[in-house]
N, C-alpha and C. Protein backbone atom coordinates (compact mmCIF):
# COMPACT_ATOMS: atom_id res chain seq x y z
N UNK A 1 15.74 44.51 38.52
CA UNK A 1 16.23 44.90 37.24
C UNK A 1 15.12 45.63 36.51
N UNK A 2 15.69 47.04 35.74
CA UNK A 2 14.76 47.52 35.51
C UNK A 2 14.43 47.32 33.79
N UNK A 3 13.41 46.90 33.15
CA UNK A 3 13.94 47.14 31.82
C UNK A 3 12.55 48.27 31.15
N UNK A 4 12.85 48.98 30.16
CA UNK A 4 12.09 50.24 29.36
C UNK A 4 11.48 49.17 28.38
N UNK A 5 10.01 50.09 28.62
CA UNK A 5 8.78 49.64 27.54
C UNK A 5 9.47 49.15 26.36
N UNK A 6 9.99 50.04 25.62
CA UNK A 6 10.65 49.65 24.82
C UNK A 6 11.45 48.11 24.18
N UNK A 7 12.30 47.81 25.33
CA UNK A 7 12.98 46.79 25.14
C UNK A 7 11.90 46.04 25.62
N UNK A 8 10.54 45.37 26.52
CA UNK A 8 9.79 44.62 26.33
C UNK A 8 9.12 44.48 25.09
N UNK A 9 8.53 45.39 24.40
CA UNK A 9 7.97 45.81 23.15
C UNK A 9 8.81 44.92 22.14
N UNK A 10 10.08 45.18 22.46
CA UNK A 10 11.03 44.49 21.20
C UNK A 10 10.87 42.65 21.62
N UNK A 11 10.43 42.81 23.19
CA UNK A 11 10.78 40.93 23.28
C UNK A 11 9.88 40.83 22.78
N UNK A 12 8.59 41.12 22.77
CA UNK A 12 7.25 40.24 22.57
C UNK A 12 7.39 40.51 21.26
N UNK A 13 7.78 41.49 20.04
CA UNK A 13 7.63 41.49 18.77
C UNK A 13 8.56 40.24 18.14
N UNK A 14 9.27 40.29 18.68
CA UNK A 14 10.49 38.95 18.35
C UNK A 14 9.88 37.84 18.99
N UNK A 15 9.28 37.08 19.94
CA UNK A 15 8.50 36.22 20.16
C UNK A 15 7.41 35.76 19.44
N UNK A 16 6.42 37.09 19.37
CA UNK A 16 5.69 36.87 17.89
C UNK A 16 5.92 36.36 16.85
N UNK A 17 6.89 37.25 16.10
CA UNK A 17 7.04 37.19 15.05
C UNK A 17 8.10 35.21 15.25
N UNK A 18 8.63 35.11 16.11
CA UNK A 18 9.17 33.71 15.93
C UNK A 18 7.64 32.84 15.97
N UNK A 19 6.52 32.92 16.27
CA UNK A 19 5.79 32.02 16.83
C UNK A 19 5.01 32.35 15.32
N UNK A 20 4.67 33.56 15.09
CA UNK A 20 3.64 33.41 13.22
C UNK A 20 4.76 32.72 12.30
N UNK A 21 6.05 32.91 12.30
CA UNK A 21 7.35 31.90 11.51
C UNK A 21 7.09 30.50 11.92
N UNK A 22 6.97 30.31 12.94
CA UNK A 22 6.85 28.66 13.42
C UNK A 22 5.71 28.56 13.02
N UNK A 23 4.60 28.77 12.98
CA UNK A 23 2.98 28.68 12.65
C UNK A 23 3.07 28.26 11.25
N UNK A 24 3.82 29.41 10.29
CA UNK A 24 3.99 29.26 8.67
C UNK A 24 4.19 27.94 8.19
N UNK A 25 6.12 27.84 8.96
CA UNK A 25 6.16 26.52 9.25
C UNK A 25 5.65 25.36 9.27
N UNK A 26 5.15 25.59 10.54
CA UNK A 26 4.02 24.04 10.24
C UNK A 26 2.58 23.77 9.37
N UNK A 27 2.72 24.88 9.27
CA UNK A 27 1.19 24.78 7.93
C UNK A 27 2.14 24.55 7.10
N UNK A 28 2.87 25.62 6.60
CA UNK A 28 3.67 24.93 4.69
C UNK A 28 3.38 23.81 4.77
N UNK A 29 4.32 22.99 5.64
CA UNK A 29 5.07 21.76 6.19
C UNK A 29 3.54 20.44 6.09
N UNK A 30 2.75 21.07 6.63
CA UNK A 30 1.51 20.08 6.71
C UNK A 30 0.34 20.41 5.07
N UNK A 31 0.36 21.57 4.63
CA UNK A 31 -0.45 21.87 3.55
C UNK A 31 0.63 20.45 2.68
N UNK A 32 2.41 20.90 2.55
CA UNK A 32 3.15 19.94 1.25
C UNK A 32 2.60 18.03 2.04
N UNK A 33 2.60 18.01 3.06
CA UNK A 33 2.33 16.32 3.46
C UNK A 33 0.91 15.98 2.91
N UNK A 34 -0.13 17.19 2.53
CA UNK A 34 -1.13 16.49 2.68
C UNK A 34 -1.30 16.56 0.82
N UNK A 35 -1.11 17.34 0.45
CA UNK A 35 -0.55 16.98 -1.44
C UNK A 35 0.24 16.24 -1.61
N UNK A 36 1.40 15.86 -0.68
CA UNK A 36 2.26 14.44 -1.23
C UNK A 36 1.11 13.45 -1.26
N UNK A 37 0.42 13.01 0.03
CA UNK A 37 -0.67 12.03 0.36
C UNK A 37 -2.01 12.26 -0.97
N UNK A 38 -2.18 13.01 -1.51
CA UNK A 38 -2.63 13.39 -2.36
C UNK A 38 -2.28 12.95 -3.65
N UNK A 39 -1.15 13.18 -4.15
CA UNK A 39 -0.49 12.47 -5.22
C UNK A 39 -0.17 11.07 -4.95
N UNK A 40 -0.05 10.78 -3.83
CA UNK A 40 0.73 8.83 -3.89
C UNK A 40 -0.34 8.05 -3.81
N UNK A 41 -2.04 9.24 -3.40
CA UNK A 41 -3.00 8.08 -3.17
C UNK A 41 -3.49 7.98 -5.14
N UNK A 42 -3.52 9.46 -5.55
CA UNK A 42 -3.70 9.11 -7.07
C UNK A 42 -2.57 7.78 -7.99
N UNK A 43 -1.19 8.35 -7.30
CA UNK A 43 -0.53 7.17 -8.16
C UNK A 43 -0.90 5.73 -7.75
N UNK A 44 -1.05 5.64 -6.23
CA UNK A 44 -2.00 3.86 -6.20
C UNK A 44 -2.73 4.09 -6.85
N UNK A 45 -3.65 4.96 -7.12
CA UNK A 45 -4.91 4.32 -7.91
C UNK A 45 -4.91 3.97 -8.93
N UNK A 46 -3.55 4.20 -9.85
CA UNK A 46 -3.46 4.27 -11.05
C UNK A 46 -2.60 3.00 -11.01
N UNK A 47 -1.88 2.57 -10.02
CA UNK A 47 -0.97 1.08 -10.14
C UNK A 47 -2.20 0.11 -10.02
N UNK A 48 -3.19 0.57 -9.08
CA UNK A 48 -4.42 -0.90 -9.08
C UNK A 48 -4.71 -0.75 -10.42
N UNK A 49 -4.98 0.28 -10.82
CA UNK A 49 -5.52 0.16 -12.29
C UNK A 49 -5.04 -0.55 -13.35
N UNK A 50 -3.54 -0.54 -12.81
CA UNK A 50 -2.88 -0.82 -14.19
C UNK A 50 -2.50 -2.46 -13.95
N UNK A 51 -2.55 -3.08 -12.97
CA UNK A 51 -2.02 -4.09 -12.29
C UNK A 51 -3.35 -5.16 -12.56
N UNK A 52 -4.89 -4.45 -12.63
CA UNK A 52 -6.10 -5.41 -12.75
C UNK A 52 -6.15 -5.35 -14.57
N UNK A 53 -5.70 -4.14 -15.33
CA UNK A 53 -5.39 -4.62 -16.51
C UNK A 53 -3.77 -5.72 -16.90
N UNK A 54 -2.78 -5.61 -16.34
CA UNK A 54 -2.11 -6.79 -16.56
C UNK A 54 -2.24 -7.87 -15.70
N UNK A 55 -2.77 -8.12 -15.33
CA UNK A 55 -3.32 -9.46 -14.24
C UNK A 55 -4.38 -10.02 -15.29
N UNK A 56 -5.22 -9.60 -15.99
CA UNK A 56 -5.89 -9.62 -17.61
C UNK A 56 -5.13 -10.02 -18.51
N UNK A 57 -4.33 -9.51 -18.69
CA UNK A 57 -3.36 -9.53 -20.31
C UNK A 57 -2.51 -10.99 -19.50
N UNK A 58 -1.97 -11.35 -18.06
CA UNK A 58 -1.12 -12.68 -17.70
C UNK A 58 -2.31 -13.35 -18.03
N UNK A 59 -3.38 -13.68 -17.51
CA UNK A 59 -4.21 -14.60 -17.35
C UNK A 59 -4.90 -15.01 -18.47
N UNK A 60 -4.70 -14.17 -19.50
CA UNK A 60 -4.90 -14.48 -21.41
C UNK A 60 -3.34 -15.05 -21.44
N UNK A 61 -2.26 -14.70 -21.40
CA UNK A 61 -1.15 -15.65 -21.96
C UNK A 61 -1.28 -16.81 -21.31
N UNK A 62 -1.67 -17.22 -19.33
CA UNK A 62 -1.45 -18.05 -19.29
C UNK A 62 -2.27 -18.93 -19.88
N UNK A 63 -4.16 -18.73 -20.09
CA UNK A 63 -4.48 -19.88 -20.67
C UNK A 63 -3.87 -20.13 -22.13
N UNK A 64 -3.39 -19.49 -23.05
CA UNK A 64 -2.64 -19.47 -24.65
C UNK A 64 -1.49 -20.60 -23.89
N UNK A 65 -0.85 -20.55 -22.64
CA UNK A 65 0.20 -21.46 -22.36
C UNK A 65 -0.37 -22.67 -22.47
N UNK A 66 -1.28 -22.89 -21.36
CA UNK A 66 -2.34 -23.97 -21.20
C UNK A 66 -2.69 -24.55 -22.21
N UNK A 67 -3.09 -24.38 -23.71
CA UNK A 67 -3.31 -24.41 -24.98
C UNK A 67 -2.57 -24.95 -25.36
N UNK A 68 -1.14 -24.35 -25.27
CA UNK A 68 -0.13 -25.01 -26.25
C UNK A 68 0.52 -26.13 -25.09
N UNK A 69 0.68 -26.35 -23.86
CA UNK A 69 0.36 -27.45 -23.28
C UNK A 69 0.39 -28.78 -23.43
N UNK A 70 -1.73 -28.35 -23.72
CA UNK A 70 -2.18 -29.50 -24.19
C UNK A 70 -2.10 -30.13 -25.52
N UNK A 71 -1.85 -28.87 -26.09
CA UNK A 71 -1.46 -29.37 -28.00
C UNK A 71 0.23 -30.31 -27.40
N UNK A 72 0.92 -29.94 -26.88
CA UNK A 72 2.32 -30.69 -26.83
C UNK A 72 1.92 -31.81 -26.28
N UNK A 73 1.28 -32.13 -25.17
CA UNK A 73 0.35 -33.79 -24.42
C UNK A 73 0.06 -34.52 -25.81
N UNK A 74 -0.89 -33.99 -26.12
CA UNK A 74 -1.49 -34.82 -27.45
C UNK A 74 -0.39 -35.15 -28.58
N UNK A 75 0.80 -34.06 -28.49
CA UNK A 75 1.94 -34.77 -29.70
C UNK A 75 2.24 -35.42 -29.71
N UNK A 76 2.53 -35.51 -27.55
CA UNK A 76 3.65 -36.45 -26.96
C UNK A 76 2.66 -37.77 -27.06
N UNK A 77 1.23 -38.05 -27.19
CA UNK A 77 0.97 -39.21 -26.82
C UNK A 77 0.84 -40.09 -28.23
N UNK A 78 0.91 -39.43 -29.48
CA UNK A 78 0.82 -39.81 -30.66
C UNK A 78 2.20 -39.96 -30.90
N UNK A 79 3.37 -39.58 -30.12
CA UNK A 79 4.80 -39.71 -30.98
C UNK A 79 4.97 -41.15 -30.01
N UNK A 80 4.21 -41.21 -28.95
CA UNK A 80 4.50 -42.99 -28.41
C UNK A 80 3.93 -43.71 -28.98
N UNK A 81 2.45 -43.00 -29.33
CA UNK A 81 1.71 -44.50 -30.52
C UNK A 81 2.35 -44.79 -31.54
N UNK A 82 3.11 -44.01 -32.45
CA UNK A 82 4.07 -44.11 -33.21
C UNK A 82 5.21 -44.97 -32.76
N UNK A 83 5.73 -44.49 -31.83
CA UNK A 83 7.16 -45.26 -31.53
C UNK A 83 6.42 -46.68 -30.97
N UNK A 84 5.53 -46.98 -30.53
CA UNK A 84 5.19 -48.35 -30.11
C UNK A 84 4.52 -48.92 -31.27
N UNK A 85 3.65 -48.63 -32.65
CA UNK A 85 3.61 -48.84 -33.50
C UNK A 85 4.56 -49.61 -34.26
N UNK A 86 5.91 -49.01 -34.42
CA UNK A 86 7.16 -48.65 -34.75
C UNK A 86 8.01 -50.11 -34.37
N UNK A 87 7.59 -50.35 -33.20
CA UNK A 87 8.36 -51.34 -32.40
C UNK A 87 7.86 -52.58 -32.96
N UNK A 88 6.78 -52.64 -32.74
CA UNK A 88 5.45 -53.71 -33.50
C UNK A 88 6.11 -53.90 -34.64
N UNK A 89 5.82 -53.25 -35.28
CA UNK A 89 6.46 -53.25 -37.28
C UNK A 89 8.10 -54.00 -37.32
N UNK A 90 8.93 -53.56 -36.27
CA UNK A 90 9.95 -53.94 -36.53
C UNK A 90 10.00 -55.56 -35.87
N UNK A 91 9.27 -55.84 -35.20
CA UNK A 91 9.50 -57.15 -34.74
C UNK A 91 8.77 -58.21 -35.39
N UNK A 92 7.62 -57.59 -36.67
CA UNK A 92 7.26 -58.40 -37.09
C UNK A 92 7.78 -58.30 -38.44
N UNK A 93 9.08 -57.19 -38.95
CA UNK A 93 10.10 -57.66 -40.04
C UNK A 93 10.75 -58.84 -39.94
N UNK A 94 11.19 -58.65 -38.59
CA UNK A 94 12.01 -59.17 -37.99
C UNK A 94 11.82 -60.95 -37.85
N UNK A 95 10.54 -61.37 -37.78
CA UNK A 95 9.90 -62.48 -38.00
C UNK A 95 9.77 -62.98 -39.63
N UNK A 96 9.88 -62.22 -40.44
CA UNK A 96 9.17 -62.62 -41.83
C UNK A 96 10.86 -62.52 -42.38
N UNK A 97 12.21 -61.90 -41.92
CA UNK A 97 12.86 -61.83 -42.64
C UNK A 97 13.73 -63.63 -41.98
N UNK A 98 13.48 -64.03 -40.41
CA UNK A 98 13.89 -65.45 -40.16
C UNK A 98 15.04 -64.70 -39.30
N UNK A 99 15.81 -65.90 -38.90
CA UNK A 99 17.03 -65.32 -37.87
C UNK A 99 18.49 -65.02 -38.69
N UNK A 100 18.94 -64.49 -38.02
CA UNK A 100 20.30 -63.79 -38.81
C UNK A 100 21.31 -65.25 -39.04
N UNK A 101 21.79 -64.82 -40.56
CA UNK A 101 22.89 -66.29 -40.99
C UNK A 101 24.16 -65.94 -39.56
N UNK A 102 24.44 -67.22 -39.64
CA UNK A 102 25.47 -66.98 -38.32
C UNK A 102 27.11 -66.73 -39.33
N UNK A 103 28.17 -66.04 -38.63
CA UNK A 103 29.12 -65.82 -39.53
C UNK A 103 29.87 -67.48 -39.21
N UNK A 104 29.88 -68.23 -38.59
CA UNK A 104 30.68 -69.93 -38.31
C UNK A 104 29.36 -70.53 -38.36
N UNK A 105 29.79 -71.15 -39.45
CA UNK A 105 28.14 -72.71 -39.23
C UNK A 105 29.03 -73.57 -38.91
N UNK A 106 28.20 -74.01 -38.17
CA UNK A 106 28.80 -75.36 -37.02
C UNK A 106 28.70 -76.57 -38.07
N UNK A 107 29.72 -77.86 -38.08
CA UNK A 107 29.38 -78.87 -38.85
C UNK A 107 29.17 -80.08 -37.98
């Protein structure tokens, strides 16, 4: 088969030109992956950042929790000294006022 300069001329320009298109291709293709990787490593850096300042701001509320806590312990242990106080007091009304009149006195 015979083919003219020509029509070889045209394969290899069309081969070329597909192979500098595929080339483009994969550079665009790899230049946009390596600016995505670029931007997502800036946005981690900016979530650690922001994550070691609220890991700060939890660890101030939780001791303020801790605080109010121990202020509620100490209410709770004064509202039993009270109520056992309380108990005391009433049992020694309870002594000074004598035993209850019965509603039938026995004869």
């Amino acid at each position: 088969m015979y083919m003219s300069v020509e029509v070889v001329s045209m394969i290899i320009t069309a081969a070329s030109l597909l192979i500098t298109l595929g080339g483009m291709f994969f550079a665009g293709f790899a230049w946009m992956i390596r600016r995505m990787d670029e931007k997502f490593a800036k946005v981690d850096e900016q979530f650690a950042q922001a994550e070691v300042s609220i890991n700060a701001r939890f660890e101030k509320v939780d001791e303020r929790f801790d605080r109010v806590d121990q202020k509620f312990d100490r209410i709770d242990e004064r509202i039993n000294g009270v109520q056992t106080e309380l108990t005391e007091v009433k049992v020694a009304v309870a002594r000074l006022e004598g035993p209850r009149p019965r509603l039938i006195i026995p004869h």
